[in-house]
Protein backbone atom coordinates (compact mmCIF):
# COMPACT_ATOMS: atom_id res chain seq x y z
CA UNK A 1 276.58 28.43 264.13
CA UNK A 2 273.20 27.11 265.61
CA UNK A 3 271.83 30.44 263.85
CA UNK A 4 273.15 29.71 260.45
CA UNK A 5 271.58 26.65 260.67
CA UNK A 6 268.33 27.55 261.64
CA UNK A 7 268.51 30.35 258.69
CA UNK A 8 269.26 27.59 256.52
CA UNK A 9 266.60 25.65 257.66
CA UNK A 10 264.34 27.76 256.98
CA UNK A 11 265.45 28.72 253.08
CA UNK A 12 265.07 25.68 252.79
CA UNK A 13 261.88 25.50 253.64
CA UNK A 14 260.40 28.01 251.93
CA UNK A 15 262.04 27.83 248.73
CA UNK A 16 260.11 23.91 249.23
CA UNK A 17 256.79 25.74 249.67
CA UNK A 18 257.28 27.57 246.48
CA UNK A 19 258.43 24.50 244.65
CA UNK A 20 255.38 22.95 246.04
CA UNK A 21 252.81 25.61 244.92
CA UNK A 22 253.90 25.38 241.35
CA UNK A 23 254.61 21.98 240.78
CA UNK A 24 251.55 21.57 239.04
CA UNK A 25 250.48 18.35 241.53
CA UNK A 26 248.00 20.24 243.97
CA UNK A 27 244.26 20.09 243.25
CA UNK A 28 241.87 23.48 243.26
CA UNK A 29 238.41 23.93 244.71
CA UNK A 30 237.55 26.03 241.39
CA UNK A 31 238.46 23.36 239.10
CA UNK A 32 241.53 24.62 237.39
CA UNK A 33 244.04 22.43 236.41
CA UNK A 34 247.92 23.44 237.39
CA UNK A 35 249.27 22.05 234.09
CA UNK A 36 246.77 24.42 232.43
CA UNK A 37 248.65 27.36 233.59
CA UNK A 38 252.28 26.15 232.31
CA UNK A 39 253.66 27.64 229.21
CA UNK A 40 257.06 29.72 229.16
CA UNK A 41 256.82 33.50 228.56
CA UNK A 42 259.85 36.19 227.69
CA UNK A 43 262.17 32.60 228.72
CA UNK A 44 260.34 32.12 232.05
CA UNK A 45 257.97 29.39 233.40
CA UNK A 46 254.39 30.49 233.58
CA UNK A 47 252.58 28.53 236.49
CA UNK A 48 249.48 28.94 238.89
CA UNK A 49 249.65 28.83 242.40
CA UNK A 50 246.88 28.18 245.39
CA UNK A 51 246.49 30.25 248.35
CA UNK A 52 243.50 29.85 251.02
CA UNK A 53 242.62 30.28 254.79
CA UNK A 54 241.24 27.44 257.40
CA UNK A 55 237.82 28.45 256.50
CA UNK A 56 238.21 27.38 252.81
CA UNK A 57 237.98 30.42 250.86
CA UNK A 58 240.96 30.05 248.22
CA UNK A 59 242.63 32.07 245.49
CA UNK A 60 244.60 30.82 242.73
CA UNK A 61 247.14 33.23 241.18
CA UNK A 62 249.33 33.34 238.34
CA UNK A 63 252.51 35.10 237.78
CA UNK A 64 251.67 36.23 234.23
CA UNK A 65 250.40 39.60 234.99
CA UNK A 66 250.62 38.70 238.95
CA UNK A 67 246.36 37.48 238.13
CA UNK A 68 243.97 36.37 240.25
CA UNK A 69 242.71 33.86 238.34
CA UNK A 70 239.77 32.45 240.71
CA UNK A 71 238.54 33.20 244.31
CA UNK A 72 236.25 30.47 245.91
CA UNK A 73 234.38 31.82 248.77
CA UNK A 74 231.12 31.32 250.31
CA UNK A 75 227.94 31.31 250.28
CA UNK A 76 225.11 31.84 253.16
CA UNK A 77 225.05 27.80 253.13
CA UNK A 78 228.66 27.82 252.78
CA UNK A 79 228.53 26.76 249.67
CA UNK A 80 232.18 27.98 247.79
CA UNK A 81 231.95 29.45 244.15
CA UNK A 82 233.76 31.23 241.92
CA UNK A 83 233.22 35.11 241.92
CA UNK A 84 235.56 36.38 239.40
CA UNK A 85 235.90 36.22 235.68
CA UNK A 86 239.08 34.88 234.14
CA UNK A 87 240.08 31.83 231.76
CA UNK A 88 240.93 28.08 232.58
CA UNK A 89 244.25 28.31 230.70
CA UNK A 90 247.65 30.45 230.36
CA UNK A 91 247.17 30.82 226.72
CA UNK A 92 243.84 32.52 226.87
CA UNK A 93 245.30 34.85 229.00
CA UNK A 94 248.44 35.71 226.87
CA UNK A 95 246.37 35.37 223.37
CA UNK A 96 243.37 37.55 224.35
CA UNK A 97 244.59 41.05 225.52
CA UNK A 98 242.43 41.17 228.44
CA UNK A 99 243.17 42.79 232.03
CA UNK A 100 241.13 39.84 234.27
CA UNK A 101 242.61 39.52 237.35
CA UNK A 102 245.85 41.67 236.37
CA UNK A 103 247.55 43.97 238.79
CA UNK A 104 248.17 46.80 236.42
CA UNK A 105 250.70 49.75 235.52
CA UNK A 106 252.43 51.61 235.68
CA UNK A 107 249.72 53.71 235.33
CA UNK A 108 245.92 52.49 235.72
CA UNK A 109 243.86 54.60 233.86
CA UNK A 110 244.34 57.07 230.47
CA UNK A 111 247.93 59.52 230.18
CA UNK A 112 246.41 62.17 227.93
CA UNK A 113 248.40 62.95 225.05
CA UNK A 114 250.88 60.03 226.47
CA UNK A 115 252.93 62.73 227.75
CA UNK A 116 253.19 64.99 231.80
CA UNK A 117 256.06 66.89 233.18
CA UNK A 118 258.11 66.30 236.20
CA UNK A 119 260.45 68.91 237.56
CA UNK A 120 260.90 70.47 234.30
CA UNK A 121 261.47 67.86 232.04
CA UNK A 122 258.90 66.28 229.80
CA UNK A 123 257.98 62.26 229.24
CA UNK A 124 256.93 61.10 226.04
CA UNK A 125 255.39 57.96 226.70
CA UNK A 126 253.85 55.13 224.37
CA UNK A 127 250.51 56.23 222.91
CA UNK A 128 248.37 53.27 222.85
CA UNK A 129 245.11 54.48 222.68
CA UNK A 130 243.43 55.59 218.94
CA UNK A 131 243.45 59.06 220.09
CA UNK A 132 246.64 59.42 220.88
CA UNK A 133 246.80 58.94 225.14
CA UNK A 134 248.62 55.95 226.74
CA UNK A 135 246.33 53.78 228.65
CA UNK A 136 246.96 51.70 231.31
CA UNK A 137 250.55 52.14 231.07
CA UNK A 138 251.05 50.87 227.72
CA UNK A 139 251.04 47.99 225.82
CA UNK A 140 252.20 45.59 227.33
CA UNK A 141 251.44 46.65 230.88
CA UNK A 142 252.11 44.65 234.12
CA UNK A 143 249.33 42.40 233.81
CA UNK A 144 251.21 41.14 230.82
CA UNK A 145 254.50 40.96 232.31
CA UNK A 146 256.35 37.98 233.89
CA UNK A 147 256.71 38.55 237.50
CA UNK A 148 259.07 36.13 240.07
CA UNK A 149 257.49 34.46 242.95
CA UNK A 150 259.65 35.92 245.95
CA UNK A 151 257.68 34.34 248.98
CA UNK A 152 254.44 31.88 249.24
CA UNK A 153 252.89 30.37 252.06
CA UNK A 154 249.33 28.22 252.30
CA UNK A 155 247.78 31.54 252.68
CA UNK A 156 250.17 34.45 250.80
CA UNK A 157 252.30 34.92 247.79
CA UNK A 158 254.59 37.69 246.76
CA UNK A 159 255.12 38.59 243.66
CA UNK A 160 258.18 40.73 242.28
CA UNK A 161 258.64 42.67 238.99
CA UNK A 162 261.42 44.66 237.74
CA UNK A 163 260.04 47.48 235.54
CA UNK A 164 263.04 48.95 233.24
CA UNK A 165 263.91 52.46 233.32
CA UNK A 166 262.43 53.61 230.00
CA UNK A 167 259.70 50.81 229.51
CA UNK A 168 256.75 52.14 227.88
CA UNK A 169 258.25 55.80 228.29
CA UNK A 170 258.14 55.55 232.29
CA UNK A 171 261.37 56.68 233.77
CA UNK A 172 263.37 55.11 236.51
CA UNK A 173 264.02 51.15 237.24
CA UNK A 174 260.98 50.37 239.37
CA UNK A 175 261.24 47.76 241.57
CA UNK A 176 257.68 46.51 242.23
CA UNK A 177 256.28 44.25 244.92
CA UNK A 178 252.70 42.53 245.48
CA UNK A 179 251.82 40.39 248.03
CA UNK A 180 248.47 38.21 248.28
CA UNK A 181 246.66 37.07 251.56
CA UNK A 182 243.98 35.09 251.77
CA UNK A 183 242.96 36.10 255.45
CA UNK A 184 241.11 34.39 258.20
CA UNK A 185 238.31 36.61 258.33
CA UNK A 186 237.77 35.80 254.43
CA UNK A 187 239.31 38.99 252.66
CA UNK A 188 241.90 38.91 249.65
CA UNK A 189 244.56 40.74 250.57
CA UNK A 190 246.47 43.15 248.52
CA UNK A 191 249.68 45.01 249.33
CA UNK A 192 251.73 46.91 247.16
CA UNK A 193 255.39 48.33 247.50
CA UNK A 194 258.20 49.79 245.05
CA UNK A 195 261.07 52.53 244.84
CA UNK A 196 262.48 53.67 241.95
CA UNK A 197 265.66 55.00 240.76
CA UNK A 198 264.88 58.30 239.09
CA UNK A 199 261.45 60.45 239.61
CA UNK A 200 258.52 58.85 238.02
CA UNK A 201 254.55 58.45 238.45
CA UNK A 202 253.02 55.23 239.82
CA UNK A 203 249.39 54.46 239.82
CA UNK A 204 248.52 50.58 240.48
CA UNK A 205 245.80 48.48 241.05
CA UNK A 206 243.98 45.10 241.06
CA UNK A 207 241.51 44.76 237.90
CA UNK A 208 239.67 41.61 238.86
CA UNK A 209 236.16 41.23 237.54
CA UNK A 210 233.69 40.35 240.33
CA UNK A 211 230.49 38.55 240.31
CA UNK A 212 229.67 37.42 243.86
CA UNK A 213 226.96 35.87 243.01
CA UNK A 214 228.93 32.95 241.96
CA UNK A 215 226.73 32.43 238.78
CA UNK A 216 229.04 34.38 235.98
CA UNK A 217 226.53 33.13 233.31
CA UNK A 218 224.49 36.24 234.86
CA UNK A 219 224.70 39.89 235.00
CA UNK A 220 225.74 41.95 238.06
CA UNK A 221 222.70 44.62 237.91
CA UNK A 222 220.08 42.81 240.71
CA UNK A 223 223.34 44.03 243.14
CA UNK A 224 223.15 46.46 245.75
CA UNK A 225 225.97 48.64 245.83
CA UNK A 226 227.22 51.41 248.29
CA UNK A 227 229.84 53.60 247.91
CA UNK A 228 231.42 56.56 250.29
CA UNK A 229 231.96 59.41 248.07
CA UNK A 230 230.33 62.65 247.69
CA UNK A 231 232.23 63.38 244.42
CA UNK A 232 233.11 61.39 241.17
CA UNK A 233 235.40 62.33 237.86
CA UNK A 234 234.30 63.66 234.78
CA UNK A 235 234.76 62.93 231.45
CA UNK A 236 234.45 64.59 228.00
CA UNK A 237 232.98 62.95 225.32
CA UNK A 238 235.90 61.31 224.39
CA UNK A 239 236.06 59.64 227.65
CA UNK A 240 238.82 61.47 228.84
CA UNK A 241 238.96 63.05 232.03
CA UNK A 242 238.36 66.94 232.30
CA UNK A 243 240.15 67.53 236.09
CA UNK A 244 236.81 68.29 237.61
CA UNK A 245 235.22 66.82 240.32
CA UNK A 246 231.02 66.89 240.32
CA UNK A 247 229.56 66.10 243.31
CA UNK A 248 226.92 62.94 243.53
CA UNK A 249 224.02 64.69 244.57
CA UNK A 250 220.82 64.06 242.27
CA UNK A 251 222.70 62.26 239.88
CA UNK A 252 222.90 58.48 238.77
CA UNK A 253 226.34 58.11 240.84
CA UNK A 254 224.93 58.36 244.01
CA UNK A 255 225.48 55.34 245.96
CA UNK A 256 225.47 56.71 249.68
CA UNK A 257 222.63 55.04 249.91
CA UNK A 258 222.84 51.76 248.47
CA UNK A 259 220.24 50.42 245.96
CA UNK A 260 220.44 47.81 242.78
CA UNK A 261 222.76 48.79 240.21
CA UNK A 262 219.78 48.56 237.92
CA UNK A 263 218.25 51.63 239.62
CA UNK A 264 219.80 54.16 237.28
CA UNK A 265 222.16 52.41 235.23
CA UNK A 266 220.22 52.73 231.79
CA UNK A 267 219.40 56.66 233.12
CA UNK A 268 219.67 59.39 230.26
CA UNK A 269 222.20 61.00 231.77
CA UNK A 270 225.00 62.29 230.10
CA UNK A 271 227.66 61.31 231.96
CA UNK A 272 226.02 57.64 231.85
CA UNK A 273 225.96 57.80 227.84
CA UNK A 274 229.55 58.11 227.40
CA UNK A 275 230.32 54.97 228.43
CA UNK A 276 227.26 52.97 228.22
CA UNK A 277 226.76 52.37 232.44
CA UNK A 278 229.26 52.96 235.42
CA UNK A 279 233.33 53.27 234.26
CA UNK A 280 234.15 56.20 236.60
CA UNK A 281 236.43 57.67 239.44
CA UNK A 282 234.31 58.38 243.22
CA UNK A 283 236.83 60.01 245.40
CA UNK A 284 236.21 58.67 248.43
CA UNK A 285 235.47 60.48 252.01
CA UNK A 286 238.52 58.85 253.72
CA UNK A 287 241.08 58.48 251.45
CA UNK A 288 244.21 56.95 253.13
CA UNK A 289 242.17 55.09 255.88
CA UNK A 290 242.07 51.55 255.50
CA UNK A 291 240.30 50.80 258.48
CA UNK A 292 236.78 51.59 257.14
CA UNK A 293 235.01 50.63 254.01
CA UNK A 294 234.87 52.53 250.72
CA UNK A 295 232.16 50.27 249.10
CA UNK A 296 230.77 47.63 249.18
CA UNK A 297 228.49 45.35 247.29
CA UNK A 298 226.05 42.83 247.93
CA UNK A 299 223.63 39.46 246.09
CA UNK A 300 220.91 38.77 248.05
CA UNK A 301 220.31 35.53 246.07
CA UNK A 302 223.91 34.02 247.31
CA UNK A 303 224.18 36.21 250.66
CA UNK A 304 227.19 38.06 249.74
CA UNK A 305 228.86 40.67 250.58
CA UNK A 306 232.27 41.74 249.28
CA UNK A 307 233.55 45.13 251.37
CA UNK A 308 236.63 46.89 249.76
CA UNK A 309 238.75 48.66 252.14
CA UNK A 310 241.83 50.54 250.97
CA UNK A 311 244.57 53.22 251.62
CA UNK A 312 243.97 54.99 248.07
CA UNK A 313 242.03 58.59 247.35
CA UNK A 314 239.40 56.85 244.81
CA UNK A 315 237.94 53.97 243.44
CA UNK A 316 237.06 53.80 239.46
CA UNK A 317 234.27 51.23 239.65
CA UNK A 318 233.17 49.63 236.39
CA UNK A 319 229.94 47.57 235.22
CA UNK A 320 231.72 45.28 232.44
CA UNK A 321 229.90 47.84 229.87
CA UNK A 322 231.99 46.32 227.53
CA UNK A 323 231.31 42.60 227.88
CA UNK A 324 229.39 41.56 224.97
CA UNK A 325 229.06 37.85 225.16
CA UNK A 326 231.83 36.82 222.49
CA UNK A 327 234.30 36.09 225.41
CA UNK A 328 234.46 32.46 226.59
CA UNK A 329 235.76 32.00 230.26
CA UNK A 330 236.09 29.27 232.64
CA UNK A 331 233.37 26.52 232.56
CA UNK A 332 233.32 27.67 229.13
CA UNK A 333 231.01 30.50 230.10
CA UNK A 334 230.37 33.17 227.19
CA UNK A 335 230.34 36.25 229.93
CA UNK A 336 227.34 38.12 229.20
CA UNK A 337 227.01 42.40 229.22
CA UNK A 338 227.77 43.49 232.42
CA UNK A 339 228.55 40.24 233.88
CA UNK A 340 230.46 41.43 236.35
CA UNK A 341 231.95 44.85 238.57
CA UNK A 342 235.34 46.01 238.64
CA UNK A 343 236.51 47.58 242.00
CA UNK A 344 239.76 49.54 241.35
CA UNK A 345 241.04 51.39 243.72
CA UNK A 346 243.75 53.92 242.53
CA UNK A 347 244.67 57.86 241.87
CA UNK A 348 242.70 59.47 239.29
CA UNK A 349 243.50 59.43 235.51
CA UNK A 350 245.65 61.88 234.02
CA UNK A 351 247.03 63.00 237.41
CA UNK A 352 250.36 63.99 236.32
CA UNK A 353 248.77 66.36 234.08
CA UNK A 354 246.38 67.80 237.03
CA UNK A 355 248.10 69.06 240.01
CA UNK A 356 244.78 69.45 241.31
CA UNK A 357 244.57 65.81 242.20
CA UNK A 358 246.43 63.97 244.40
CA UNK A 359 250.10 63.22 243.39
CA UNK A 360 251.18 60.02 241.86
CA UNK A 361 254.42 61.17 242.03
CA UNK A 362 257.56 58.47 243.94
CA UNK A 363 261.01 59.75 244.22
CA UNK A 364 264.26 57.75 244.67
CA UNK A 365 264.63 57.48 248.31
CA UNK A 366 260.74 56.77 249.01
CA UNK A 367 258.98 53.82 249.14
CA UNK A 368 255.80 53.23 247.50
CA UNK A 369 253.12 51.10 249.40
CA UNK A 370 249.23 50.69 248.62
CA UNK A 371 246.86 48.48 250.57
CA UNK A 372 243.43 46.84 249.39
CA UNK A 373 241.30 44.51 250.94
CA UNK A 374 238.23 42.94 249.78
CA UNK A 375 236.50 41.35 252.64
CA UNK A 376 233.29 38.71 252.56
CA UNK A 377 230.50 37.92 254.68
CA UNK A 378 226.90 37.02 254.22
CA UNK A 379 223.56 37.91 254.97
């Protein structure tokens, strides 16, 4: 009896600390305004939600698209800013079809032909893209889904979406799972898990745009990036993946010694020309070990440094090559070219089609889990 009640108690209690994160009352360090973020989507409540550690950092999500939609942390002087790129409002988020912040899938990353083969049998998926490919999972993809809040405390949320068998072309009911942490050694924490119902791919990740230098008026190439990978992904000149791995060596995409991004970024280099900077795939030395870092980047105007430690095979790190100014974010900031770095960690592109790479494949039965972490300290 005294167990039911404690079990009760406790329901309670959390299902208070949920009410409480969306009630729209609670003030943020960035700025944003809760009732900004409340709007109803496919007949659910849109809201934004604060999660932070005793030292201050803080993240506010939203569960449209399960977004991070700021992340204060600090400084060498402690000050807290802002280091990623998103809008001050719910409907910029639905109305421009941007991935900011999104966790994304079912598949990060291009589906050549929007088609693979599992076991036999062919999926036609939802081409997308102009040339005929689906691309990151179709249109819309989770970062433009609804998603329940499942669990929140002061310093973690969970977030829960439902993915129908079918949606987008993807077989099997996926049941999908992300968790936030803010920890107390100042690193957003990602975890992932999901099963499925019938044999399908899964390739997920976190597409927030990071500046750490906490001034997003201002591009990210004065940063010194490293990055544990011998090898990277190539692409034709449609920007499509080929299956091959080239190694680093005496080419623009070696980072295992850091230097500025400006160092080759601008380099004639073919693989550079396609996409007008960095927008590729490093497989990384220690895939699966979490325990170590795979990159990491650093501003040695602010002192920051942002480590990203994860359990995945690569890392497709992009420059914001496509940020052209036009885009008005929060503090009504126009975000310049290349105003910020993408860090997503993920399986390569087009893996279903290339056995050679590691296998995005989950079966009914298995569960799915991913882990990222992206970890700050200054210098």
């Amino acid at each position: 009896m005294r167990h039911t009640y404690l079990l009760s108690i406790i329901s309670i209690t959390l299902l208070f600390i949920i009410a409480s994160c969306g009630n729209h009352r609670f003030t943020t360090a960035s700025g944003l305004n809760p009732k900004d973020f409340r709007q109803k989507v496919e007949g659910q409540k849109t809201g934004l939600y604060k999660i932070a550690n005793r030292n201050g950092m803080e993240a506010c999500i939203t569960n449209y698209g399960a977004r991070v939609v700021a992340l204060m942390t600090p400084d060498r002087n402690g000050k807290l800013e802002d280091v990623v790129c998103g809008f001050s409002n719910i409907h910029d988020y639905i109305s421009q079809s941007q991935n900011y912040g999104a966790t994304v899938g079912r598949y990060i990353g291009r589906i050549l032909n929007a088609q693979y083969t599992l076991d036999g049998k062919t999926y036609h998926l939802q081409a997308n893209h102009l040339l005929g490919h689906t691309a990151h999972g179709g249109d819309p993809n989770f970062g433009a889904r609804m998603w329940k809040v499942t669990q929140a405390t002061p310093s973690s949320i969970t977030l829960n979406y439902l993915s129908s068998d079918g949606e987008n072309g993807f077989p099997g009911n996926l049941n999908l799972f992300v968790t936030y942490t803010i920890t107390e050694d100042n690193a957003l924490d990602i975890r992932y898990e999901a099963t499925t119902d019938k044999p399908t791919v899964l390739n997920l990740c976190n597409h927030s745009f990071f500046n750490i230098s906490g001034n997003l008026n201002q591009n990210i190439e004065n940063q010194t990036m490293w990055v544990d990978a011998d090898y990277f992904s190539t692409y034709d000149r449609n920007k499509c993946v080929t299956g091959e791995l080239w190694p680093v060596d005496s080419t623009p995409l070696d980072f295992r010694e850091p230097h500025l991004l400006s160092e080759h970024i601008n380099d004639n280099y073919g693989q550079l020309n396609i996409v007008n900077g960095y927008d590729h795939a490093w497989a990384l030395n220690h895939p699966g070990d979490d325990t170590q870092p795979a990159a990491w980047i650093y501003d040695k105007v602010s002192g920051r440094k942002m480590e990203i430690y994860t359990t995945e095979p690569a890392i497709h790190i992009y420059t914001g090559n496509g940020l052209k100014g036009k885009v008005k974010g929060k503090q009504n900031i126009y975000y310049p070219f290349r105003a910020a770095v993408c860090f997503e960690t993920c399986h390569f592109q087009d893996s279903p089609n290339n056995p050679q790479f590691p296998s995005t494949v989950l079966y009914p039965g298995d569960i799915f889990q991913s882990h990222t972490a992206y970890k700050f300290t200054t210098e």
